[in-house]
C-alpha atoms as a PDB file:
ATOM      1  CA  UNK A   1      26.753 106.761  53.182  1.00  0.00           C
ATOM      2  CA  UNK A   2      29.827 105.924  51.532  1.00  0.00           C
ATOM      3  CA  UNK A   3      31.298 102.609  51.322  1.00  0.00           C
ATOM      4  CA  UNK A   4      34.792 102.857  52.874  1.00  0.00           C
ATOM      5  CA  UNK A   5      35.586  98.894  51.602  1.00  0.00           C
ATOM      6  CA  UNK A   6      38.273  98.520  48.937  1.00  0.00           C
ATOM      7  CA  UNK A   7      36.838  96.157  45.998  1.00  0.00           C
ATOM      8  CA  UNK A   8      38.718  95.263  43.488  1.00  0.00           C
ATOM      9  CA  UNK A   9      38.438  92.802  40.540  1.00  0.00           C
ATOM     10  CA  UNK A  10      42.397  92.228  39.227  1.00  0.00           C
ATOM     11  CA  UNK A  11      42.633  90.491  35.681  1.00  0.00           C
ATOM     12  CA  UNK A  12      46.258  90.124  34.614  1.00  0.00           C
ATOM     13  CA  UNK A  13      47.561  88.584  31.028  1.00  0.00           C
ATOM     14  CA  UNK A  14      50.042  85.975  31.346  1.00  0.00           C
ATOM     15  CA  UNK A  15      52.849  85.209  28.896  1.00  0.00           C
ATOM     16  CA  UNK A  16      52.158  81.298  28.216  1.00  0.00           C
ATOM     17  CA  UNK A  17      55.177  80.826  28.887  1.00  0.00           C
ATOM     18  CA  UNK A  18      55.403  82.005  32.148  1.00  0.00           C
ATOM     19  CA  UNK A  19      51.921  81.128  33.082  1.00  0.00           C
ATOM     20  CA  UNK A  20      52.788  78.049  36.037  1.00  0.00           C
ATOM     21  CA  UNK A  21      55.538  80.633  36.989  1.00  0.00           C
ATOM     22  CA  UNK A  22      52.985  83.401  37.844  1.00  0.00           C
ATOM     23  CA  UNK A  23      50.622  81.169  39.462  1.00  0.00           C
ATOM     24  CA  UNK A  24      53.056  79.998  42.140  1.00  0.00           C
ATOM     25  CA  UNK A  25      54.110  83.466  42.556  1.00  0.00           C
ATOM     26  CA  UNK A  26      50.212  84.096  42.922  1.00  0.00           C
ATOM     27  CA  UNK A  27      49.579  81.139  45.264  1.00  0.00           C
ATOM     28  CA  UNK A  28      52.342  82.089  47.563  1.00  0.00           C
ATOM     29  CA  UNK A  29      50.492  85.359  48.705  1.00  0.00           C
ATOM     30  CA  UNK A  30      46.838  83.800  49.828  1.00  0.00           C
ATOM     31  CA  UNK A  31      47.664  82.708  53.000  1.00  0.00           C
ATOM     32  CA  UNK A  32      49.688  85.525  53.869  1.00  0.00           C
ATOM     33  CA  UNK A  33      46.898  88.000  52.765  1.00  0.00           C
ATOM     34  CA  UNK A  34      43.901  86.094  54.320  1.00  0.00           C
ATOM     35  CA  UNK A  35      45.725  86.725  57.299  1.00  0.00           C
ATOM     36  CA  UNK A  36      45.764  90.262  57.279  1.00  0.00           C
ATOM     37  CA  UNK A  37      43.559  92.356  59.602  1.00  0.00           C
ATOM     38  CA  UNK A  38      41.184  94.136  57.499  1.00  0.00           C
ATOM     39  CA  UNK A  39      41.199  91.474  54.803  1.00  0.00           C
ATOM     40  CA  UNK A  40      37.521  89.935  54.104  1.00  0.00           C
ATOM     41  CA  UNK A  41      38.449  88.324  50.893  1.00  0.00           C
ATOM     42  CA  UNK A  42      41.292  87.112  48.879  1.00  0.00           C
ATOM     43  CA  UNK A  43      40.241  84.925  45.764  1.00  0.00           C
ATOM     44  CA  UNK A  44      42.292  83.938  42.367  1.00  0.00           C
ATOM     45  CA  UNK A  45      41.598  81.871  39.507  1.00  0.00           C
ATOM     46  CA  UNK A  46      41.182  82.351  36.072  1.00  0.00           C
ATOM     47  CA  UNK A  47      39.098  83.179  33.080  1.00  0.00           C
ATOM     48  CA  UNK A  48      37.107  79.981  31.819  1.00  0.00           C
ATOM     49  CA  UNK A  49      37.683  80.973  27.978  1.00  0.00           C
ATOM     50  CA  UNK A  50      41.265  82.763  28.413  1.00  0.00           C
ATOM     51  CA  UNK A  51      43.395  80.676  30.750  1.00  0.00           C
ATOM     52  CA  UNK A  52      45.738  82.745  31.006  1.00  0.00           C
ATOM     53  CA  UNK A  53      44.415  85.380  32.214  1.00  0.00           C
ATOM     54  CA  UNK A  54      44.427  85.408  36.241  1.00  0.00           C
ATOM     55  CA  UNK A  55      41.734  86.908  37.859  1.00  0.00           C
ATOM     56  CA  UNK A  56      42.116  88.418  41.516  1.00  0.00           C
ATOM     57  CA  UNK A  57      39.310  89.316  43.972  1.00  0.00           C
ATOM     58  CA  UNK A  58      39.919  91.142  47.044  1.00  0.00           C
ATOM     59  CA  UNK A  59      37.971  93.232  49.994  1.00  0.00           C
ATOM     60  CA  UNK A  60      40.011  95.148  52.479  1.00  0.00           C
ATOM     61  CA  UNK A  61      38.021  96.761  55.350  1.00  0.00           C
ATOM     62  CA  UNK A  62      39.428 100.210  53.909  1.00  0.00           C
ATOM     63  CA  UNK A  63      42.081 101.861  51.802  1.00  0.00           C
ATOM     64  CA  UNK A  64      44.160 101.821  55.017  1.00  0.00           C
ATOM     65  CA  UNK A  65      44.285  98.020  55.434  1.00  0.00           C
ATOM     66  CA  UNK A  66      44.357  97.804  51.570  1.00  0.00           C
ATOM     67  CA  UNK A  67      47.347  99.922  51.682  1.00  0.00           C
ATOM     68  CA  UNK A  68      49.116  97.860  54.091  1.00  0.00           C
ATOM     69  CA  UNK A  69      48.452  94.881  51.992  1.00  0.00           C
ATOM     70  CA  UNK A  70      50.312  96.833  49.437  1.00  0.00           C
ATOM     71  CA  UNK A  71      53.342  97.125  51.491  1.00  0.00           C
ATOM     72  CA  UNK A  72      53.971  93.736  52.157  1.00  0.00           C
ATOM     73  CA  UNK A  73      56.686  91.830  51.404  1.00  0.00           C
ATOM     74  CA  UNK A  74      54.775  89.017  50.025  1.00  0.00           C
ATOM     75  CA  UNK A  75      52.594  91.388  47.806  1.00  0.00           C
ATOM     76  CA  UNK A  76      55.978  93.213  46.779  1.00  0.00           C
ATOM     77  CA  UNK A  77      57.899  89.883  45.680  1.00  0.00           C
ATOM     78  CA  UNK A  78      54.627  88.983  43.655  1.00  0.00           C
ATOM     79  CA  UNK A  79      54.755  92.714  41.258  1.00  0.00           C
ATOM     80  CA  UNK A  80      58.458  92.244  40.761  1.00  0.00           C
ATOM     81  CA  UNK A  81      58.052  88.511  40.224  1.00  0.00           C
ATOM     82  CA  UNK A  82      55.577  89.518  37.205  1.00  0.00           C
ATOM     83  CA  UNK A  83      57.997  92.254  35.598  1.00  0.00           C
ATOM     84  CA  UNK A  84      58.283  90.970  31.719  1.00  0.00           C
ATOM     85  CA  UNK A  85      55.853  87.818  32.289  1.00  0.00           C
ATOM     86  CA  UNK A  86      52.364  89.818  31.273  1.00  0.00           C
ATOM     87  CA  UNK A  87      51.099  89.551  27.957  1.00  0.00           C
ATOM     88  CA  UNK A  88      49.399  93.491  28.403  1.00  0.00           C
ATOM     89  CA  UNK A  89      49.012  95.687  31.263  1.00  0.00           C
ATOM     90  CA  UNK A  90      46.709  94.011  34.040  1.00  0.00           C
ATOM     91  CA  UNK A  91      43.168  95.481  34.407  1.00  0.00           C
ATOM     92  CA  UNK A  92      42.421  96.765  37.671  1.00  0.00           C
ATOM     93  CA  UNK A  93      38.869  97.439  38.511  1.00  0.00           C
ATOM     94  CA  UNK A  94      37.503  98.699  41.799  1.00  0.00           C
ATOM     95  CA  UNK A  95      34.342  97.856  42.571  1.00  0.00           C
ATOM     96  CA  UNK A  96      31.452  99.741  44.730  1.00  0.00           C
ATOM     97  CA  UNK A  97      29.283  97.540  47.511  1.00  0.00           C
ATOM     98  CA  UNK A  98      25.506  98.496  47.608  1.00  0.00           C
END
């Protein structure tokens, strides 16, 4: 049976620079996401050995709810917010339950 949960593992490169920047930018869409029906999990932190590198965990019921998570403001404000602060393109992996 396939697994209709979106998975993903998000690890983006920060600019030192604009590393607190990004954070709060980060931190401002938790609450707003944990709220969303269809969302079973919303984590960030970061790597141990690369600080700057901010790691995202999420689990959306489906595509569909992971697609409206897409399309909110708050999730919108946060990819503009990061134009020109990444140190490399982010690494998106999506991930399979079993």
């Amino acid at each position: 049976m396939k697994n209709s949960k979106v998975i993903l593992l998000a690890e983006i490169p920060v600019l030192p620079e604009f590393l607190e920047e990004v954070k709060e930018l980060s931190t401002a869409t938790i609450a707003p996401s944990l709220l969303e029906p269809g969302c079973e999990a919303f984590y960030q932190t970061s790597k141990e050995d690369q600080p700057n590198t901010l790691i995202i965990f999420e689990i959306f019921s489906s595509q569909e709810m992971f697609d409206v998570h897409l399309a909110a403001d708050y999730t919108k404000h946060f990819m503009a917010g990061i134009q020109g602060k990444l140190a490399g393109p982010p690494l998106i992996t999506r991930l399979n339950k079993f």
